[in-house]
N, C-alpha and C. Protein backbone atom coordinates (compact mmCIF):
# COMPACT_ATOMS: atom_id res chain seq x y z
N UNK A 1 -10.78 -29.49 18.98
CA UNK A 1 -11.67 -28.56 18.34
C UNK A 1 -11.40 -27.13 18.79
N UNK A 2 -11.06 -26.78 19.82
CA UNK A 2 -10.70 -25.77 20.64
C UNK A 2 -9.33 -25.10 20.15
N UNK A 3 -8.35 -25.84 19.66
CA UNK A 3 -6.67 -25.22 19.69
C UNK A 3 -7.16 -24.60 18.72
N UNK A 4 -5.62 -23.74 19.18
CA UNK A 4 -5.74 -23.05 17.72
C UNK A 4 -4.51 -23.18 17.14
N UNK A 5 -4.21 -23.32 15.87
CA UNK A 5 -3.09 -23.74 15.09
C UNK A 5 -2.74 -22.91 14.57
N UNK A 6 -1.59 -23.15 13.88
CA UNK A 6 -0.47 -22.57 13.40
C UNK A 6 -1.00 -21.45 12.01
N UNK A 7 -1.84 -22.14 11.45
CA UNK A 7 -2.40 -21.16 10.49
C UNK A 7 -3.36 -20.19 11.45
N UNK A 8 -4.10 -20.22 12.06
CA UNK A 8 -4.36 -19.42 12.63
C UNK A 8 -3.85 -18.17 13.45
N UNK A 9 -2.44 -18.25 13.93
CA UNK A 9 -1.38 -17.37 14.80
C UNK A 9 -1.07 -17.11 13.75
N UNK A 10 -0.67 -17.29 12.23
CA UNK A 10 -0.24 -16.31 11.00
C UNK A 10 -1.12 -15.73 10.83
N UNK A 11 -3.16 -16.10 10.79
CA UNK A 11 -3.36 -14.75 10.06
C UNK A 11 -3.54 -13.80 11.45
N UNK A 12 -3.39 -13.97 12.96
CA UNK A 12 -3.51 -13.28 13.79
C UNK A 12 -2.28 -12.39 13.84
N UNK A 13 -0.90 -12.92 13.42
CA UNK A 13 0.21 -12.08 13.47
C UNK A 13 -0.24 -10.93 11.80
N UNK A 14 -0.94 -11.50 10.97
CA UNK A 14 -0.76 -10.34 9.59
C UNK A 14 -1.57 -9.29 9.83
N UNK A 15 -2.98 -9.63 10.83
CA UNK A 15 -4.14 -8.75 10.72
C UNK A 15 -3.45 -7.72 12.09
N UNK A 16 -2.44 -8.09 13.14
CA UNK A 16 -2.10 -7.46 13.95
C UNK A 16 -0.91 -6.69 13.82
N UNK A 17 0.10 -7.73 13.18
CA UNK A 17 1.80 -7.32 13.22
C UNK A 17 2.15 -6.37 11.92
N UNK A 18 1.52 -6.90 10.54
CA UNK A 18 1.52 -6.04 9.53
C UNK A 18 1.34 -4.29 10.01
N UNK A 19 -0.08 -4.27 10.21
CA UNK A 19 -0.35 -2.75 10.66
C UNK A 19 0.93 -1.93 11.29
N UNK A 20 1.31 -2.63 12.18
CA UNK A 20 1.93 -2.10 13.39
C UNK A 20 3.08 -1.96 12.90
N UNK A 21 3.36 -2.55 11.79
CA UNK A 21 5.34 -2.16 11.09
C UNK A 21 4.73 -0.56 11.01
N UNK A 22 3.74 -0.48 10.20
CA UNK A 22 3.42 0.96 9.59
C UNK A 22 2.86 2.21 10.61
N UNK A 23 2.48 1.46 11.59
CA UNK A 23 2.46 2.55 12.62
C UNK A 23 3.78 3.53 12.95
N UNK A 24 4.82 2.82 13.48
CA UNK A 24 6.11 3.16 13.96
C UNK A 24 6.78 3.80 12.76
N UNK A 25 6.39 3.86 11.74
CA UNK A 25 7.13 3.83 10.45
C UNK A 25 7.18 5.75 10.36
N UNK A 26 8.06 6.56 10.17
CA UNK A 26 7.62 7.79 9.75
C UNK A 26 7.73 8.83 8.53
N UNK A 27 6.72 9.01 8.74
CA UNK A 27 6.76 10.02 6.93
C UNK A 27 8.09 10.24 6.57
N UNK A 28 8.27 10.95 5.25
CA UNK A 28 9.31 10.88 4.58
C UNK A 28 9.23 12.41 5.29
N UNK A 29 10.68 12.52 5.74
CA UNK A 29 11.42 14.07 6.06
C UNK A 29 11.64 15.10 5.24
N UNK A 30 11.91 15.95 5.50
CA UNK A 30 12.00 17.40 4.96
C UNK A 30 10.15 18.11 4.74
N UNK A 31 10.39 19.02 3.48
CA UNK A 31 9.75 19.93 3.40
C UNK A 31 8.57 18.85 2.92
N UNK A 32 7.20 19.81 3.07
CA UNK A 32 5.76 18.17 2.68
C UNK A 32 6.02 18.59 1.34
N UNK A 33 5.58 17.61 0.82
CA UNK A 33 5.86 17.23 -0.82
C UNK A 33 4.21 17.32 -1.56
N UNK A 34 3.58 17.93 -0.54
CA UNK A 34 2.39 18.06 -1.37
C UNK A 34 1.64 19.63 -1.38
N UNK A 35 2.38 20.44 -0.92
CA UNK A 35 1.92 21.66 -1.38
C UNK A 35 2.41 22.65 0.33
N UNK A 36 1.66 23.59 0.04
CA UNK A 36 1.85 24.63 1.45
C UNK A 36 0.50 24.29 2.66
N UNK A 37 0.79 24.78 3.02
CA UNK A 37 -0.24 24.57 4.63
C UNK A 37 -1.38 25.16 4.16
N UNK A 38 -2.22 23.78 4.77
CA UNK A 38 -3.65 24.74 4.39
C UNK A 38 -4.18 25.64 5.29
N UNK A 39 -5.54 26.33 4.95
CA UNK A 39 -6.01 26.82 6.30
C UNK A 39 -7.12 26.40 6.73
N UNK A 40 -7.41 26.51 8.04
CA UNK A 40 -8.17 26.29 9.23
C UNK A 40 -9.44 26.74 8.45
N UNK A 41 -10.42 25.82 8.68
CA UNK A 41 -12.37 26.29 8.22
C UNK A 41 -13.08 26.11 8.95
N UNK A 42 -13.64 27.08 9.03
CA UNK A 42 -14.84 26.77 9.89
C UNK A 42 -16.32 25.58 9.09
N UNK A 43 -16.83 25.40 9.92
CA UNK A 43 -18.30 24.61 9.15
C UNK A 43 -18.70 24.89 7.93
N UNK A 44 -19.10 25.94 7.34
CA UNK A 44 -19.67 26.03 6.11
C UNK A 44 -18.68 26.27 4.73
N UNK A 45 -17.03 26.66 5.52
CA UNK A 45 -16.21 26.34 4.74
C UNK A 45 -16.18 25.05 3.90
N UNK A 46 -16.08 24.22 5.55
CA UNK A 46 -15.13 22.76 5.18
C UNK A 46 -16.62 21.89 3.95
N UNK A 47 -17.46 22.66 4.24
CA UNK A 47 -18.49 21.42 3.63
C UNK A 47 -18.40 22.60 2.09
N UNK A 48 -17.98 23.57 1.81
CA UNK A 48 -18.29 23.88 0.55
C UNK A 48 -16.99 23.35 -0.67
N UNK A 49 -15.89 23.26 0.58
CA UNK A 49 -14.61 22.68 -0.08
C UNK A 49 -14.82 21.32 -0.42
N UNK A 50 -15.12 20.72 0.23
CA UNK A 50 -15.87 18.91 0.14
C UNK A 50 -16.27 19.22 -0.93
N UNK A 51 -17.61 19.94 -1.37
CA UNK A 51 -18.00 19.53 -2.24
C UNK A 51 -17.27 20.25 -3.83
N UNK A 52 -16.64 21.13 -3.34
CA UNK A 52 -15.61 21.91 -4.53
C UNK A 52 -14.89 21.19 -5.00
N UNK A 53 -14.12 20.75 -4.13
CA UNK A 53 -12.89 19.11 -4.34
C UNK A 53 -13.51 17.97 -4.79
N UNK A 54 -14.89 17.98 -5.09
CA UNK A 54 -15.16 16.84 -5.53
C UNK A 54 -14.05 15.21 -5.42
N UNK A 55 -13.54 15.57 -6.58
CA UNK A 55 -12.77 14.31 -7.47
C UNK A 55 -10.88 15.03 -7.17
N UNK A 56 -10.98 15.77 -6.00
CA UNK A 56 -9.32 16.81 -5.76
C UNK A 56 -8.44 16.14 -4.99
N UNK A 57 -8.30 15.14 -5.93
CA UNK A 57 -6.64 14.39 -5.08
C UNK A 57 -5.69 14.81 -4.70
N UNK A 58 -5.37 15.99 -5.15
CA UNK A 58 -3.98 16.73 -4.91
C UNK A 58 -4.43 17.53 -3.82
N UNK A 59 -3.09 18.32 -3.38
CA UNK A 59 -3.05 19.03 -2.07
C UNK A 59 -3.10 18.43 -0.74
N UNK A 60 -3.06 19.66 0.02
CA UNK A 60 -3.64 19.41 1.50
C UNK A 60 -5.30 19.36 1.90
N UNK A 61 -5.86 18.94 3.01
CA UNK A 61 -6.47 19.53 3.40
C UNK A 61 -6.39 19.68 5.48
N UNK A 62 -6.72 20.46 5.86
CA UNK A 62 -6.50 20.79 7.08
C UNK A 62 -7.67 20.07 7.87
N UNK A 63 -7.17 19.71 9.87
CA UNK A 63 -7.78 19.01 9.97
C UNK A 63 -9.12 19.27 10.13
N UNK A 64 -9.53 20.44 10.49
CA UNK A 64 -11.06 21.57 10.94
C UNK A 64 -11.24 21.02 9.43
N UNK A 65 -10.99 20.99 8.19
CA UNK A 65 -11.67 20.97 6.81
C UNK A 65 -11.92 19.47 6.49
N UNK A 66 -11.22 18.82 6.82
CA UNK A 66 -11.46 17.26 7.17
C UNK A 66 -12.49 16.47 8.19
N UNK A 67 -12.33 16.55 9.41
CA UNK A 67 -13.25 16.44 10.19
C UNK A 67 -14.71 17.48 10.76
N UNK A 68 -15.24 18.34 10.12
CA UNK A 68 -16.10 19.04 10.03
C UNK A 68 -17.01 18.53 8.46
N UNK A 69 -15.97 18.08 7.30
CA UNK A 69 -16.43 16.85 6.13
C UNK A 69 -17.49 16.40 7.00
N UNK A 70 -16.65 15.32 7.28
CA UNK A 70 -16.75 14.12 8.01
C UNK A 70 -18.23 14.28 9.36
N UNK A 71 -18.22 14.94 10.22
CA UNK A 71 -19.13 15.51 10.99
C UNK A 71 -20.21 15.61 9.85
N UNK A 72 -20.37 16.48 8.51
CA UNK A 72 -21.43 16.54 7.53
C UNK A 72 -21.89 15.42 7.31
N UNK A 73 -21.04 14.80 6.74
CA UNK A 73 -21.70 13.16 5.74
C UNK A 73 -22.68 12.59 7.21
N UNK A 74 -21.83 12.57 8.41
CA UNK A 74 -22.53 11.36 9.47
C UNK A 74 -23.84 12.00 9.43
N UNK A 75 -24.18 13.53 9.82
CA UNK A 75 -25.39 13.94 10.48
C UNK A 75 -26.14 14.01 9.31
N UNK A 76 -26.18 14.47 7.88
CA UNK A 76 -27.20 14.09 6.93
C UNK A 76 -27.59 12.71 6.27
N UNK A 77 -26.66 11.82 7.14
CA UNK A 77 -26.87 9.99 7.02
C UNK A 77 -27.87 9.65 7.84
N UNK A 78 -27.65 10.01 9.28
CA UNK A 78 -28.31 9.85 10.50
C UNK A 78 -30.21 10.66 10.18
N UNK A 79 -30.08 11.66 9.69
CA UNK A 79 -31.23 12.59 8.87
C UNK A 79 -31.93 11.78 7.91
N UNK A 80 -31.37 11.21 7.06
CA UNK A 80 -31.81 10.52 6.22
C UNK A 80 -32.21 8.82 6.61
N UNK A 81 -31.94 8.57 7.49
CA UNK A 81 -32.28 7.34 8.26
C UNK A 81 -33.43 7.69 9.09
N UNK A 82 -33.32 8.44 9.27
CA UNK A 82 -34.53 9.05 10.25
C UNK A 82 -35.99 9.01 9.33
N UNK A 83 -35.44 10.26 8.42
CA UNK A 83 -36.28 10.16 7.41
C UNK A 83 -37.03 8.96 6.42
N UNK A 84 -36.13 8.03 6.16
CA UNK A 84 -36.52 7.08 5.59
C UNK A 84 -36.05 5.71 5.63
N UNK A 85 -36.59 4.65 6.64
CA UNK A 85 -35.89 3.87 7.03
C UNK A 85 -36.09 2.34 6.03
N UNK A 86 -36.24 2.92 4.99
CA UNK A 86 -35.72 1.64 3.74
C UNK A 86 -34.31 2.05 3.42
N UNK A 87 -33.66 2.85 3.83
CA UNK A 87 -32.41 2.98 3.30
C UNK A 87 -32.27 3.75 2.31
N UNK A 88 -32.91 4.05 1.32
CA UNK A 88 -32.96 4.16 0.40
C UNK A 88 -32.44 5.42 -0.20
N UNK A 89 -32.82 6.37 0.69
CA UNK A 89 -32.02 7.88 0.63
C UNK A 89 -30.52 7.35 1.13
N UNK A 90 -30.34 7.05 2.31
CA UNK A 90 -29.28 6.82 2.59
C UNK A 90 -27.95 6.17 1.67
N UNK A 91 -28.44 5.38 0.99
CA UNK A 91 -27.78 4.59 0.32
C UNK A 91 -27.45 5.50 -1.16
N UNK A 92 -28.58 5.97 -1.39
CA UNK A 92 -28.00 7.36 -2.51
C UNK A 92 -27.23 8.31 -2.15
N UNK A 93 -27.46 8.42 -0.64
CA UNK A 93 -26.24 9.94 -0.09
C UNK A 93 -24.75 9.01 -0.13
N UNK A 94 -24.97 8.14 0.44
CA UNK A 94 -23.49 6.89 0.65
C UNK A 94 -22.53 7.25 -1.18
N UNK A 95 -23.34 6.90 -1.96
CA UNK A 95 -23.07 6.83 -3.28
C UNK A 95 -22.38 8.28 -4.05
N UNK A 96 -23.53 9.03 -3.44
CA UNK A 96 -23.13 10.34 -3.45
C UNK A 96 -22.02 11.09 -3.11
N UNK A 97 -21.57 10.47 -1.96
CA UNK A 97 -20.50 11.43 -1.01
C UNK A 97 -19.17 10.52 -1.32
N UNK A 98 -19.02 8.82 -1.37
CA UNK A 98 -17.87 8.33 -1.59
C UNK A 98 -16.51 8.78 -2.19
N UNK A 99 -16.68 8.87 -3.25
CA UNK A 99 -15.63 9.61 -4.00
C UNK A 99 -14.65 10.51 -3.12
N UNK A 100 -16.13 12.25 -2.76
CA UNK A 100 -15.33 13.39 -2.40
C UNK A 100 -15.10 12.62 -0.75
N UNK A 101 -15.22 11.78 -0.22
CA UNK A 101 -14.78 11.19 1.57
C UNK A 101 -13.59 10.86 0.95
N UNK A 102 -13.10 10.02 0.03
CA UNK A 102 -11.77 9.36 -0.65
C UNK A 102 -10.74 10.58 -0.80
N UNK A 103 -11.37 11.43 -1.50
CA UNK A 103 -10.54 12.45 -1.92
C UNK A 103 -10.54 12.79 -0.87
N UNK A 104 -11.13 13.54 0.25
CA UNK A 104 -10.85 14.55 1.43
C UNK A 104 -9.61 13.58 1.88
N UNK A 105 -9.66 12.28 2.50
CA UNK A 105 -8.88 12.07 3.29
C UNK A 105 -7.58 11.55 2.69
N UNK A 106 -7.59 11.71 1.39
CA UNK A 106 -6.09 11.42 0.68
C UNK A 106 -5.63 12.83 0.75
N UNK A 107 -5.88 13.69 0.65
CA UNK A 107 -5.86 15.18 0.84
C UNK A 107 -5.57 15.35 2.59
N UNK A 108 -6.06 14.91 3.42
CA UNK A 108 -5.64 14.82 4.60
C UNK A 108 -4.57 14.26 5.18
N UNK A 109 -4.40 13.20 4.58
CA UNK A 109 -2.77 12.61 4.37
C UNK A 109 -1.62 12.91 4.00
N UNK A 110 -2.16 13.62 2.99
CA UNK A 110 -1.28 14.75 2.25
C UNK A 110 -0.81 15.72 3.23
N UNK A 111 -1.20 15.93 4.18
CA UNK A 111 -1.38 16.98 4.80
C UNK A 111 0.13 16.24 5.75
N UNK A 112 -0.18 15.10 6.50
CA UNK A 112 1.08 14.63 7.23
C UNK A 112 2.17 14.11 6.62
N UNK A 113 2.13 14.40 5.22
CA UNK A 113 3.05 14.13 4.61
C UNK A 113 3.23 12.39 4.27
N UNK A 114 2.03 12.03 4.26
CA UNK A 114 2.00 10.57 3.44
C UNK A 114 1.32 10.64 2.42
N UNK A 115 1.47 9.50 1.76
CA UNK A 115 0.56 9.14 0.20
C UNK A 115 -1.26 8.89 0.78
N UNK A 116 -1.93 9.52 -0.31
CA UNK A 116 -3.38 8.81 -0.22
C UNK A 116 -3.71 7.46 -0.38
N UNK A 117 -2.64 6.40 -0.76
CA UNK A 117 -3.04 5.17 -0.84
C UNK A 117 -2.89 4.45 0.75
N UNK A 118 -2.32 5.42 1.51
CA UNK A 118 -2.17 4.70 3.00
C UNK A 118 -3.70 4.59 3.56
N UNK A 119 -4.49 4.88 3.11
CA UNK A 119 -6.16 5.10 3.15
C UNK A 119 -6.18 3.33 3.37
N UNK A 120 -5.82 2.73 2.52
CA UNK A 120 -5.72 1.53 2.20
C UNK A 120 -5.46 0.26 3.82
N UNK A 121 -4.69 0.89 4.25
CA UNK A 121 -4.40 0.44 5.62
C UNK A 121 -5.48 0.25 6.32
N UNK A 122 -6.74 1.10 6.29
CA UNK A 122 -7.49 0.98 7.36
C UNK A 122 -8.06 0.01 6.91
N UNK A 123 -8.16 -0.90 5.81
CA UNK A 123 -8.81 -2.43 5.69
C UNK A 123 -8.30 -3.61 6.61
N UNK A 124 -7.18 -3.22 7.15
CA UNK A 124 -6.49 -4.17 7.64
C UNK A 124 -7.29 -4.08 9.55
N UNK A 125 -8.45 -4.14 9.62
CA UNK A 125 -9.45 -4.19 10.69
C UNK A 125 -8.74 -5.25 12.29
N UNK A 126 -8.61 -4.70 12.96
CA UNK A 126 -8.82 -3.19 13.80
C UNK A 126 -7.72 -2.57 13.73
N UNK A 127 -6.53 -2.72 13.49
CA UNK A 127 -5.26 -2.50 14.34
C UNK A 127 -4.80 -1.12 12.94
N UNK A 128 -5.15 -1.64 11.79
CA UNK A 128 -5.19 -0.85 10.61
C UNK A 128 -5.93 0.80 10.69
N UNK A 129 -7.28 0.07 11.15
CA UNK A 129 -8.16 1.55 11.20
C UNK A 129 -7.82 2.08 11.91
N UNK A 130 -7.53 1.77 13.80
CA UNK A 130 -6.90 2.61 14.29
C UNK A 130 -5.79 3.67 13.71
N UNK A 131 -4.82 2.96 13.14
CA UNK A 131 -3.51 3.60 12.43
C UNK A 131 -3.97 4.92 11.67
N UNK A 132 -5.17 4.68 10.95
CA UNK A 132 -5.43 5.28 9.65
C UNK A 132 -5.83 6.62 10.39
N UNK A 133 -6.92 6.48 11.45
CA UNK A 133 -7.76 7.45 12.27
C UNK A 133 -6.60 8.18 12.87
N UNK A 134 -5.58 7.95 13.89
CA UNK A 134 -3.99 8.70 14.28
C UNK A 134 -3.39 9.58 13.65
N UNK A 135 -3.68 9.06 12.20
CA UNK A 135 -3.30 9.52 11.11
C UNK A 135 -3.81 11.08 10.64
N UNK A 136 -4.92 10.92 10.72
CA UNK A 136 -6.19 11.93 10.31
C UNK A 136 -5.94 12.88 11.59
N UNK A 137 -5.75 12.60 12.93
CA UNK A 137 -5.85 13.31 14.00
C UNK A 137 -4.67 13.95 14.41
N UNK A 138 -3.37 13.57 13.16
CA UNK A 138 -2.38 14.32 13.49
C UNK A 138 -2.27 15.79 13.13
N UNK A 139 -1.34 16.50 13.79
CA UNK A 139 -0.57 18.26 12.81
C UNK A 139 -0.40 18.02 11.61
N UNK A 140 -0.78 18.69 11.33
CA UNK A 140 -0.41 19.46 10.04
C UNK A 140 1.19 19.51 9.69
N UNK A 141 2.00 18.67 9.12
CA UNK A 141 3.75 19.05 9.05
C UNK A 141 4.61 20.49 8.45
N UNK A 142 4.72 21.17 9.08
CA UNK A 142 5.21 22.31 8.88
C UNK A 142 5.74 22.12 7.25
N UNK A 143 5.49 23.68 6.54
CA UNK A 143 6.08 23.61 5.03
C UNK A 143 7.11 24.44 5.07
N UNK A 144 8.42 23.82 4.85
CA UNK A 144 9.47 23.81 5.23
C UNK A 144 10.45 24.24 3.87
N UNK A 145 9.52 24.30 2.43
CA UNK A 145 9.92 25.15 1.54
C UNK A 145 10.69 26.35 1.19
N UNK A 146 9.81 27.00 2.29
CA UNK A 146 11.01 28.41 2.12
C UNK A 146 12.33 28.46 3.18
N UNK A 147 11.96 27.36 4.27
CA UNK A 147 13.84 27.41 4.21
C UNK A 147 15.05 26.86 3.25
N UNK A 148 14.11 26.21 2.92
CA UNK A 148 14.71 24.69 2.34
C UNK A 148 15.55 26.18 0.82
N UNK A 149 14.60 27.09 0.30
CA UNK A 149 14.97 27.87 -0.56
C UNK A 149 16.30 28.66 -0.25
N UNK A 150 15.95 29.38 1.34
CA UNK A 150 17.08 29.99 1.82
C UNK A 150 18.00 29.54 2.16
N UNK A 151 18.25 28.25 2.91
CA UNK A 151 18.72 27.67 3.24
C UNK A 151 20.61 27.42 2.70
């Protein structure tokens, strides 16, 4: 009752070993393929761009404009739990904000020079989300355009 079998060490190698090809793996080289460098925001920036970008798949976004998002959504969740603990606000802000959280961080990806579908990775729980979060916490990849022109 105790062993553990052979099907079991496969899905422990997919939920562990999968991720981890894609960790080591690195963006595609040269100049980023998704626009020029963004810039640095402060707080009332990053939350007016959130909500500007709505549905804005394209581009960059920088990491102060990403994680200052992100800082928003948690503390008016946490507010709204406070406020009303049927959920009920909460679950309308959740609804509310999904989309532009999708878009910010495919836009943040963009930023290290990967695709927004690598978002996708962080389902692959734990070893995935870690990856995804590394991801988000990296530089910005230099835009390498105008040498690439002179060059």
């Amino acid at each position: 009752m105790g062993s553990f079998s052979l099907f079991h060490w496969l899905i422990v190698l997919i939920l562990i070993g999968v991720p981890l090809i894609f960790v080591f793996r690195k963006p595609l080289p040269g100049p980023n393929r998704f626009g020029g460098l963004p810039q640095a925001m402060g707080f009332v920036q990053a939350i007016g761009s959130f909500f500007k970008n709505y549905v804005n798949f394209s581009g960059r976004a920088s990491r102060s404009e990403f994680w200052y998002s992100v800082l928003f959504v948690l503390l008016v969740a946490i507010a709204l739990y406070v406020v009303d603990r049927t959920e009920t606000l909460n679950l309308i802000w959740s609804l509310a904000t999904f989309l532009p959280s999708i878009a910010m961080a495919a836009r943040r990806l963009h930023d290290t020079n990967r695709s927004g579908w690598w978002q996708l990775l962080g389902l692959l729980f734990p070893i995935g989300t870690v990856v995804v979060l590394a991801w988000y916490c990296r530089a910005s990849t230099a835009d390498d355009s105008r040498e690439a022109v002179f060059a």
